[in-house]
N, C-alpha and C. Protein backbone atom coordinates (compact mmCIF):
# COMPACT_ATOMS: atom_id res chain seq x y z
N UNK A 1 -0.90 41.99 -70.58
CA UNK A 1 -0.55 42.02 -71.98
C UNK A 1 0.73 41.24 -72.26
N UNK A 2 1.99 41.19 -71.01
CA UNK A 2 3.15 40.53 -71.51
C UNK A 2 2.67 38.92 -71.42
N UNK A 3 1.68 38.82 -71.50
CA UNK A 3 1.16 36.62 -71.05
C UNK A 3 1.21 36.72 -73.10
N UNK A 4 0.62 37.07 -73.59
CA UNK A 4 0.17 36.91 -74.87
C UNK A 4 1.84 36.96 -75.85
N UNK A 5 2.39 37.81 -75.17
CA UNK A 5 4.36 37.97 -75.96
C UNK A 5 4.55 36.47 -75.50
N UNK A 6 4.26 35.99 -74.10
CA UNK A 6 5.13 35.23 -73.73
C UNK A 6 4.20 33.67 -74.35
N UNK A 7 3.18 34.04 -74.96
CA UNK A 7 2.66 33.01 -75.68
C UNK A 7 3.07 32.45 -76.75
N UNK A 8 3.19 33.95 -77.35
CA UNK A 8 4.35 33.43 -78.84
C UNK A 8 5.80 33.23 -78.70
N UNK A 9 6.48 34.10 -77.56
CA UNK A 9 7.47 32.95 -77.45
C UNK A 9 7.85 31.57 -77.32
N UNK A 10 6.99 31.05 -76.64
CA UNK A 10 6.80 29.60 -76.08
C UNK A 10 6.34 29.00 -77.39
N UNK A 11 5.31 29.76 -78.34
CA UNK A 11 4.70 29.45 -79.83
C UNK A 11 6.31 28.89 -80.36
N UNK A 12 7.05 30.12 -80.65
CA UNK A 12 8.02 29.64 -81.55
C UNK A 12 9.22 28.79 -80.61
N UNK A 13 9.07 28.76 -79.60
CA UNK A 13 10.38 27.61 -79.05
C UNK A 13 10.01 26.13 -79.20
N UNK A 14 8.47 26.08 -79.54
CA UNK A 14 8.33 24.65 -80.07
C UNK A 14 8.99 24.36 -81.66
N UNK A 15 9.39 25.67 -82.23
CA UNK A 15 9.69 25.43 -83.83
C UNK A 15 11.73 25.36 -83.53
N UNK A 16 11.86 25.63 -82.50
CA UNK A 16 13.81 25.39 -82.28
C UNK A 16 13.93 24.06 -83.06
N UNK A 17 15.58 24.28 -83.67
CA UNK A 17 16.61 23.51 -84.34
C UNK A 17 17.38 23.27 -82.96
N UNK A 18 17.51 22.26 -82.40
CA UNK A 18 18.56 22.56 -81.41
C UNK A 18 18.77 20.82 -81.19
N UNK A 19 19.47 20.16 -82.13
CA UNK A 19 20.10 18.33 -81.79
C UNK A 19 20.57 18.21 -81.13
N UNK A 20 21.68 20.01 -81.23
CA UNK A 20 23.07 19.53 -80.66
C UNK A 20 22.98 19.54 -79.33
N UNK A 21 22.55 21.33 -78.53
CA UNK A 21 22.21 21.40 -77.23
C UNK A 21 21.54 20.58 -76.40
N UNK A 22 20.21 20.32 -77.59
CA UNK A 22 18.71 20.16 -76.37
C UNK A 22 18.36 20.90 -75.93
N UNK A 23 18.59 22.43 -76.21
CA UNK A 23 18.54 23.46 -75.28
C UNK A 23 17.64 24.13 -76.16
N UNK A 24 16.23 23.94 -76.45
CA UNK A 24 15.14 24.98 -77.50
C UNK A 24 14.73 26.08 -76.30
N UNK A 25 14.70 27.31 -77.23
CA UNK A 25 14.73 28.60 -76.82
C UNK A 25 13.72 29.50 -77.49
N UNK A 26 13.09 29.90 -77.45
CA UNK A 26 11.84 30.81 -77.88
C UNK A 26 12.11 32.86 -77.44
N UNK A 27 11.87 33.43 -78.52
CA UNK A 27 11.61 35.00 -78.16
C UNK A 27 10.76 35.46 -78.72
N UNK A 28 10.16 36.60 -78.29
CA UNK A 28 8.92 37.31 -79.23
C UNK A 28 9.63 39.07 -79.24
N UNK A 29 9.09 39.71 -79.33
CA UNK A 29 9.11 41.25 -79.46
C UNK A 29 8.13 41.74 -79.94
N UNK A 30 7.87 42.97 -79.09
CA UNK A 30 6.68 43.60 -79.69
C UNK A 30 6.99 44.81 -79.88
N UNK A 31 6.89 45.44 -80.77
CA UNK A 31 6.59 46.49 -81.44
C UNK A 31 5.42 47.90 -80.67
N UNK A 32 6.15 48.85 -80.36
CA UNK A 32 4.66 49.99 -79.82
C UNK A 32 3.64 50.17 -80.49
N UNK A 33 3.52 50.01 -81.59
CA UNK A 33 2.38 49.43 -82.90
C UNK A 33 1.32 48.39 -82.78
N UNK A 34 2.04 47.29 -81.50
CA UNK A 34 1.33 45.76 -81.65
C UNK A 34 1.73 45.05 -82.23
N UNK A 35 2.49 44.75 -83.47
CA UNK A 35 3.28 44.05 -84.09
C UNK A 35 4.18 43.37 -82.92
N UNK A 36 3.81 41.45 -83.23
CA UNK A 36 4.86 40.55 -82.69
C UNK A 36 5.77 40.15 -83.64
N UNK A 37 6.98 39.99 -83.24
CA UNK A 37 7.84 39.00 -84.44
C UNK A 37 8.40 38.08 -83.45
N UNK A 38 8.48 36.81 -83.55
CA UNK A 38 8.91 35.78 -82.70
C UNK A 38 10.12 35.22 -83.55
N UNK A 39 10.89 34.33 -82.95
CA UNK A 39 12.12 33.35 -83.64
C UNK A 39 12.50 32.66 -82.55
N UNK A 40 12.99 31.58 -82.87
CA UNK A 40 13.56 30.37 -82.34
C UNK A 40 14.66 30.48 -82.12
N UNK A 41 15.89 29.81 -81.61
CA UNK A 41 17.13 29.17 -81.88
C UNK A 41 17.27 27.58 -82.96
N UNK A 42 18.21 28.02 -83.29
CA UNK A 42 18.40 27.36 -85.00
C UNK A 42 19.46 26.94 -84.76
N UNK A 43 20.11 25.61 -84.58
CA UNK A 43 21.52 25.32 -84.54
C UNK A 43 21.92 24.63 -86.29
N UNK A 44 23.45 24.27 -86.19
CA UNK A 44 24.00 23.48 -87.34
C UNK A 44 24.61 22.78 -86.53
N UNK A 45 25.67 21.75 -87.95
CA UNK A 45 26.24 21.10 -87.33
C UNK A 45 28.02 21.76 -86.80
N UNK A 46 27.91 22.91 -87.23
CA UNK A 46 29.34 23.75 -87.08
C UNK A 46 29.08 24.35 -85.27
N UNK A 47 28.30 23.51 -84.92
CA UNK A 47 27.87 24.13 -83.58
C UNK A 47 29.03 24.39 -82.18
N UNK A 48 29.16 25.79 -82.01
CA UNK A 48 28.21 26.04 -81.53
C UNK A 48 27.29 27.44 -82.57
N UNK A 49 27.91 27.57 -83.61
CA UNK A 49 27.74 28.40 -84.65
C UNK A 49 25.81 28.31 -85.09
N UNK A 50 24.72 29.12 -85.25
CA UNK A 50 23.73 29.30 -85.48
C UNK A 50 23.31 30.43 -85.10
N UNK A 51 21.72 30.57 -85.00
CA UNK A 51 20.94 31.70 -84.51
C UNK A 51 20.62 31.75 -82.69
N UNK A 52 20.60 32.64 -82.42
CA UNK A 52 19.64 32.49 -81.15
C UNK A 52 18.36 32.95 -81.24
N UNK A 53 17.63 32.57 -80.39
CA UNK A 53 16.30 32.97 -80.62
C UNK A 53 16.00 34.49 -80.63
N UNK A 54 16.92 34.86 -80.03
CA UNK A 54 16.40 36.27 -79.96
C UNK A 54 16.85 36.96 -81.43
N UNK A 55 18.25 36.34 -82.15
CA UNK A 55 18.78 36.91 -83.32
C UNK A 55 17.31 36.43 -84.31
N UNK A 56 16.83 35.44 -84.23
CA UNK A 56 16.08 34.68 -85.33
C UNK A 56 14.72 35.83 -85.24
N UNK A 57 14.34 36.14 -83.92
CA UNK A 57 13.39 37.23 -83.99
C UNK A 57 13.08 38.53 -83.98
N UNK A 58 14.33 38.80 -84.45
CA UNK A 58 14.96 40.18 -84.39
C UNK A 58 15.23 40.39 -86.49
N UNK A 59 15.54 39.06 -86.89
CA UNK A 59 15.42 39.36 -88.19
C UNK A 59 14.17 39.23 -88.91
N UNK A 60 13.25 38.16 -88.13
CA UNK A 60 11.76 38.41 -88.51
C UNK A 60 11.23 40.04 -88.61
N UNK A 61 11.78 41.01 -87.49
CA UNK A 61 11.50 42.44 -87.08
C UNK A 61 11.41 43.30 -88.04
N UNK A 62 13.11 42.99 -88.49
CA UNK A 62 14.06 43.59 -89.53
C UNK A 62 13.07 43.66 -90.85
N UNK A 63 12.54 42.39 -91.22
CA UNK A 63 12.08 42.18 -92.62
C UNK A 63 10.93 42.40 -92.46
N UNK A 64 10.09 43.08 -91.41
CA UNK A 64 8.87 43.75 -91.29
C UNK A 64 8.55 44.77 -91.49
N UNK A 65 9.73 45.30 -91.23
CA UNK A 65 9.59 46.84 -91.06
C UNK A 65 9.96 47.79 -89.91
N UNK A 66 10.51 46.88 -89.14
CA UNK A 66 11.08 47.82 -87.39
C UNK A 66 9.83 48.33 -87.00
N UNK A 67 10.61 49.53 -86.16
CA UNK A 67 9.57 50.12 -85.51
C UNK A 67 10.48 50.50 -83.89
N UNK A 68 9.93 51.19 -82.92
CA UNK A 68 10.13 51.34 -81.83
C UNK A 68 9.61 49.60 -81.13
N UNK A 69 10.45 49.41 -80.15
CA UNK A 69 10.56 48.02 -79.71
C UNK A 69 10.02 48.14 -78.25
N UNK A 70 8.86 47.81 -77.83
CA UNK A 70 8.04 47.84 -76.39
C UNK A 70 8.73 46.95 -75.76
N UNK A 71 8.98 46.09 -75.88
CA UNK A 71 8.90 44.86 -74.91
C UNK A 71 9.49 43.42 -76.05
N UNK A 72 9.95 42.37 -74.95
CA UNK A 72 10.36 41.43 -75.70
C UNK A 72 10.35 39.99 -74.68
N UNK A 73 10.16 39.35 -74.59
CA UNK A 73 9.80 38.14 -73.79
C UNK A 73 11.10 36.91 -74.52
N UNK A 74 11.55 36.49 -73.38
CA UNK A 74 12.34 34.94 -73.79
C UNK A 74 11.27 33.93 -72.72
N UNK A 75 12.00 32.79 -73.60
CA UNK A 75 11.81 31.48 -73.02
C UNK A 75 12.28 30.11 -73.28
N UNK A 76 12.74 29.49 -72.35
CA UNK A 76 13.57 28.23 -72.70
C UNK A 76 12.82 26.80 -72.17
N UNK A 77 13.02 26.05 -72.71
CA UNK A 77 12.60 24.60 -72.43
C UNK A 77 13.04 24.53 -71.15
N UNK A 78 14.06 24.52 -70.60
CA UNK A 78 14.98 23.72 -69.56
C UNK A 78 15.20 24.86 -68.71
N UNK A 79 14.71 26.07 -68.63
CA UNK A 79 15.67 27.26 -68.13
C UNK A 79 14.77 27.80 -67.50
N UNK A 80 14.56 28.17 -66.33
CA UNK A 80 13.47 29.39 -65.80
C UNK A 80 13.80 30.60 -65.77
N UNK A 81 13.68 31.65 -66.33
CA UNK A 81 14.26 33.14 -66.05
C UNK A 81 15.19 33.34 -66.41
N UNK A 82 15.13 32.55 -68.06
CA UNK A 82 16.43 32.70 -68.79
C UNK A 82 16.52 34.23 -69.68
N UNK A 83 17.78 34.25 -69.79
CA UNK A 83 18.36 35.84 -69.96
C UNK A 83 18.68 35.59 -71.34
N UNK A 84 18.87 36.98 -72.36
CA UNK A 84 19.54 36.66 -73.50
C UNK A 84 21.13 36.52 -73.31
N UNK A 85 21.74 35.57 -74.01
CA UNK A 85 23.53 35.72 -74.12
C UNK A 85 23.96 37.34 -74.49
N UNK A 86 25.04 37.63 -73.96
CA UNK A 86 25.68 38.67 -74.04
C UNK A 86 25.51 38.85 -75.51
N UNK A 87 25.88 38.20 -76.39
CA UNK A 87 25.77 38.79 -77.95
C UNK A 87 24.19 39.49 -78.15
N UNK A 88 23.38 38.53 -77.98
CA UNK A 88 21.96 38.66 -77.89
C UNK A 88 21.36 40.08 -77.19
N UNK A 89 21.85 40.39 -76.20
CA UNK A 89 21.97 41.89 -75.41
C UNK A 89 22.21 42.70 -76.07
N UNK A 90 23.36 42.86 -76.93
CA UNK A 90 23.87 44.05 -77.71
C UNK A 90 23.10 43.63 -78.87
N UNK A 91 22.59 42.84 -79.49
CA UNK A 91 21.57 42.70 -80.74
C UNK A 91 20.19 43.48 -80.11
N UNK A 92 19.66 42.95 -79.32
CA UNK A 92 18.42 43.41 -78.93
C UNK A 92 18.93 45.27 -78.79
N UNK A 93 19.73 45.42 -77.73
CA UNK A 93 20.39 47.19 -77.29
C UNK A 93 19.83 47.38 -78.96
N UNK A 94 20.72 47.46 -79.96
CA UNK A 94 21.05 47.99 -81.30
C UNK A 94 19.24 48.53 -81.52
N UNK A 95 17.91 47.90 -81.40
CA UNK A 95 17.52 48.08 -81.71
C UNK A 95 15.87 48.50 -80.66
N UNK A 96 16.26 48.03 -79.69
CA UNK A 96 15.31 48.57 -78.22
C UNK A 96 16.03 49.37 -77.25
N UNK A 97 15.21 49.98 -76.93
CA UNK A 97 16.02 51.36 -75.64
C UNK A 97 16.33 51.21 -74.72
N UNK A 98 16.67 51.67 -73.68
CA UNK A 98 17.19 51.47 -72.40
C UNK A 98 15.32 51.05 -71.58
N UNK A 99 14.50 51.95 -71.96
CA UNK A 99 13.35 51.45 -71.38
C UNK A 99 12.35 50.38 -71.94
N UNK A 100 12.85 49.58 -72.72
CA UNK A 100 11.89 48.40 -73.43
C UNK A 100 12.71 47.61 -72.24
N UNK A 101 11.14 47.02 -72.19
CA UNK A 101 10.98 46.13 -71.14
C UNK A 101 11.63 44.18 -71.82
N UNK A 102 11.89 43.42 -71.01
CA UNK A 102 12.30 42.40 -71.19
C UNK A 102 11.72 41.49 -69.94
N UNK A 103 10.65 40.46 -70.45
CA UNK A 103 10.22 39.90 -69.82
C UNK A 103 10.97 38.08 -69.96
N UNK A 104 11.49 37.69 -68.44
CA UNK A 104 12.21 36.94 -68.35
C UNK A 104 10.81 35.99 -68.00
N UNK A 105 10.84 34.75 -68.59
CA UNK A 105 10.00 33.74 -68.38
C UNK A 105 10.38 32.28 -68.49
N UNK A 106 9.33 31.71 -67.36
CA UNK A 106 9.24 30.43 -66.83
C UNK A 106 8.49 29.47 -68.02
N UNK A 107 8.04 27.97 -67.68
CA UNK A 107 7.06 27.34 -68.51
C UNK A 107 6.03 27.64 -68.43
N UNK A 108 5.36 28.38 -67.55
CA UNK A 108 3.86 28.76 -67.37
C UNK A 108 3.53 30.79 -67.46
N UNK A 109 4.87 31.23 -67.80
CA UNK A 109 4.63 32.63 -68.23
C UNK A 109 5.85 33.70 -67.67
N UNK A 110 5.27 34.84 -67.91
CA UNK A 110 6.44 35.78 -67.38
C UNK A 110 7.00 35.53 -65.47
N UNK A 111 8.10 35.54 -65.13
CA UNK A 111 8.46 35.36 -63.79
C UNK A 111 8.96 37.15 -63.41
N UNK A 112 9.82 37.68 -64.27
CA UNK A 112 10.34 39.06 -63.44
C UNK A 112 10.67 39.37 -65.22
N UNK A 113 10.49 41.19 -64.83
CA UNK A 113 10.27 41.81 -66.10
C UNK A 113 11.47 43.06 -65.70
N UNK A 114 12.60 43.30 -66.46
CA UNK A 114 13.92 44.40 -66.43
C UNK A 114 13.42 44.97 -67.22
N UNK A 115 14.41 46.05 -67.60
CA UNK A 115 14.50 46.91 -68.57
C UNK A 115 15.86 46.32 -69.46
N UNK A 116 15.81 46.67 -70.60
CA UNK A 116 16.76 46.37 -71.35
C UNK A 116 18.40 47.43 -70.74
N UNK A 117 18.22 48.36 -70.66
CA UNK A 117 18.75 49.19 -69.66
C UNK A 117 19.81 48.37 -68.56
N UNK A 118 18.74 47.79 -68.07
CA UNK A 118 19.29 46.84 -66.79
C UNK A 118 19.87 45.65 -67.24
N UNK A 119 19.46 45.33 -68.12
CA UNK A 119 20.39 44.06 -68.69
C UNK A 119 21.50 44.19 -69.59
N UNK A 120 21.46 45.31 -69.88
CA UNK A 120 22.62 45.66 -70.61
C UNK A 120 23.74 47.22 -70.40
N UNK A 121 23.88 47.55 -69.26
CA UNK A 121 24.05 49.00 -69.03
C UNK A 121 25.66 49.89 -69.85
N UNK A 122 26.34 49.17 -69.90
CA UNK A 122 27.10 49.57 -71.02
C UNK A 122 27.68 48.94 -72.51
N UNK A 123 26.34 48.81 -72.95
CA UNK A 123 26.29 48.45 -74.49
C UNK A 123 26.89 48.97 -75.17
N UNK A 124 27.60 48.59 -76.32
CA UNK A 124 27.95 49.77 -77.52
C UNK A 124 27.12 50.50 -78.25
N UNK A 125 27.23 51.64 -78.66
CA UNK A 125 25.96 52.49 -79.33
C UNK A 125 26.67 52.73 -80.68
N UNK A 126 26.32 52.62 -81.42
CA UNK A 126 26.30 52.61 -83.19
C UNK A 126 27.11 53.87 -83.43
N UNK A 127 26.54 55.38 -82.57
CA UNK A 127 27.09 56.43 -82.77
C UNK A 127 28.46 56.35 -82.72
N UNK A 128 29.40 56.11 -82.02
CA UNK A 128 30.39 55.83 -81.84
C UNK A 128 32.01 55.47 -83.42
N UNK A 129 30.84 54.93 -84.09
CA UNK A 129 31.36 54.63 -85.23
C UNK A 129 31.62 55.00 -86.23
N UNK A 130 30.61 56.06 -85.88
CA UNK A 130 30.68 56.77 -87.69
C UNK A 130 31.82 57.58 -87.27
């Protein structure tokens, strides 16, 4: 089932903004529902200032409707078993659990699959704030 996330990731890393890097980046997320929301990385010219792919598909999420977050797949042009950036970690944390899975992928599909948990083990938690 994670080949089909990691389809639409790769779907939307063909739609990346990226002049400045060269570095196009693709994410998907899925929803325990079935619901995918994918996004790109989006650069400007204030760069290194834009979206990452994982922010860009995380607000597709947002304007869906949320939901509990299963799983989430990256993928990069140039990168094998690329990880989200530290910002990207605590975006994804905010809104997937310690057990949503994160499937790290190659050009031809998923390579090794963490837990969000594991990629992020002391995140900030929202509670904290109020």
């Amino acid at each position: 089932m994670s080949h089909d996330l990691f389809l639409a990731a790769k779907a939307a890393m063909a739609n990346a903004y990226a002049p400045y890097s060269k570095f196009p980046v693709g994410a998907a997320i899925r929803t325990t529902d079935g619901r995918v929301f994918s996004g790109c990385n989006i650069e400007v010219a204030s760069y290194p200032e834009g979206w990452c792919a994982e922010t860009t598909a995380l607000g597709h999420y947002i304007m869906g409707g949320g939901g509990e977050i299963a799983e989430i797949a990256v993928v990069a042009e140039r990168m094998a078993r690329i990880t989200p950036c530290g910002a990207c970690r605590q975006r994804l944390a905010e809104f997937a659990g310690a057990d949503a899975k994160l499937h790290l992928c190659d050009d031809a599909g998923v390579v090794e699959t963490v837990t969000m948990g594991a990629m992020l083990p002391y995140g900030f938690e929202g509670g904290i704030l109020k």
